[in-house]
Protein backbone atom coordinates (compact mmCIF):
# COMPACT_ATOMS: atom_id res chain seq x y z
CA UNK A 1 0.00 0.00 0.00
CA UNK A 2 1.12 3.31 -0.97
CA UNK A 3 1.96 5.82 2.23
CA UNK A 4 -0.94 8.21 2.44
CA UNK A 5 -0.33 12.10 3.64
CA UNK A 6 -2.76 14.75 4.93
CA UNK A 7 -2.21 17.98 6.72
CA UNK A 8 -4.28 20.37 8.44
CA UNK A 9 -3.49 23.31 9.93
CA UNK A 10 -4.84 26.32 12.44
CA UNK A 11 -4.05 29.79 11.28
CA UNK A 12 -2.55 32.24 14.00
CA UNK A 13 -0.24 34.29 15.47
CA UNK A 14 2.41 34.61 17.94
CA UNK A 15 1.26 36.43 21.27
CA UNK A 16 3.81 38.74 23.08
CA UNK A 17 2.27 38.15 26.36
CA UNK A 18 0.96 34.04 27.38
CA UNK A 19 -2.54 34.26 28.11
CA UNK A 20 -4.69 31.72 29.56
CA UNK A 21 -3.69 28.82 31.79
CA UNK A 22 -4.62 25.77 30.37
CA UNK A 23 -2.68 23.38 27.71
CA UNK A 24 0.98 22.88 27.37
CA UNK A 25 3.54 23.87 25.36
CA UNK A 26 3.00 27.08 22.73
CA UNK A 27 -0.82 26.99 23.85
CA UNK A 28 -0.39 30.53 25.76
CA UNK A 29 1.50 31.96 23.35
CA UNK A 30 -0.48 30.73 20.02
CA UNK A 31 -3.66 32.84 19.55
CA UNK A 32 -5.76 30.99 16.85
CA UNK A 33 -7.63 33.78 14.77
CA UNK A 34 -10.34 31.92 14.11
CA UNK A 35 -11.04 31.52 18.10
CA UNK A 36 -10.25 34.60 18.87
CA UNK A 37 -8.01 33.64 21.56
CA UNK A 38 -5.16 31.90 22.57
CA UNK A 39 -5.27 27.73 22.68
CA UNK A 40 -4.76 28.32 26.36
CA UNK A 41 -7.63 29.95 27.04
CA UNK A 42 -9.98 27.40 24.74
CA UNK A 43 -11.23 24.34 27.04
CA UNK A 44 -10.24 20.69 25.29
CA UNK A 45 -13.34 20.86 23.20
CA UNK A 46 -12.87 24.09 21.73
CA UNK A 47 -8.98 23.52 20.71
CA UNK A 48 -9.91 19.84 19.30
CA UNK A 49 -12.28 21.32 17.04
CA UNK A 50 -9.94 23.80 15.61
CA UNK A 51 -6.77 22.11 16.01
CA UNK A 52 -4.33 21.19 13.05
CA UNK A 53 -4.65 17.73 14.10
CA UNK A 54 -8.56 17.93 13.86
CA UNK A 55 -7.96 19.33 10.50
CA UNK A 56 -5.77 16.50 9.49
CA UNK A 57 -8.16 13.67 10.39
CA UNK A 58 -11.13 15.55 8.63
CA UNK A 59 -8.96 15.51 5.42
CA UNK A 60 -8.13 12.29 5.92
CA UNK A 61 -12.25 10.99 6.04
CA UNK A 62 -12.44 11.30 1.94
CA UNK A 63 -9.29 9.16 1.46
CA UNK A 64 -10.01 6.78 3.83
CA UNK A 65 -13.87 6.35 2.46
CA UNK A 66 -12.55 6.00 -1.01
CA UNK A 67 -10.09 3.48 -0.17
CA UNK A 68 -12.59 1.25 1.62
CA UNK A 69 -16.02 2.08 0.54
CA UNK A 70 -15.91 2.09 -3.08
């Protein structure tokens, strides 16, 4: 089987200042624009749904259904 690639990805910016106190990593730092706020002040939910890794999986849905469900 061939290797199969998808991306996704969660337009921002780099903050100044860290805001918000939950996450890990660049979370306080990275304010997503289409939030409105930094991933460290988004609960789990939120920052799943937005996430580049969300993205990823959602682009990977179409490939995977025309793979195996023909």
């Amino acid at each position: 089987m061939d290797t199969i690639v998808v991306t996704g990805k969660c337009e921002g910016k780099i903050l100044t200042e860290r805001k918000g106190a939950n996450g890990f990593g660049y979370d306080p730092i990275f304010y997503a624009i289409d939030a409105g706020k930094s991933m460290a002040e988004m609960s789990s939910e939120e920052k799943n749904k937005i996430s580049h890794r969300a993205a990823a999986l959602n682009n990977l849905r179409p490939v995977i259904n025309k793979l195996f469900y023909r």
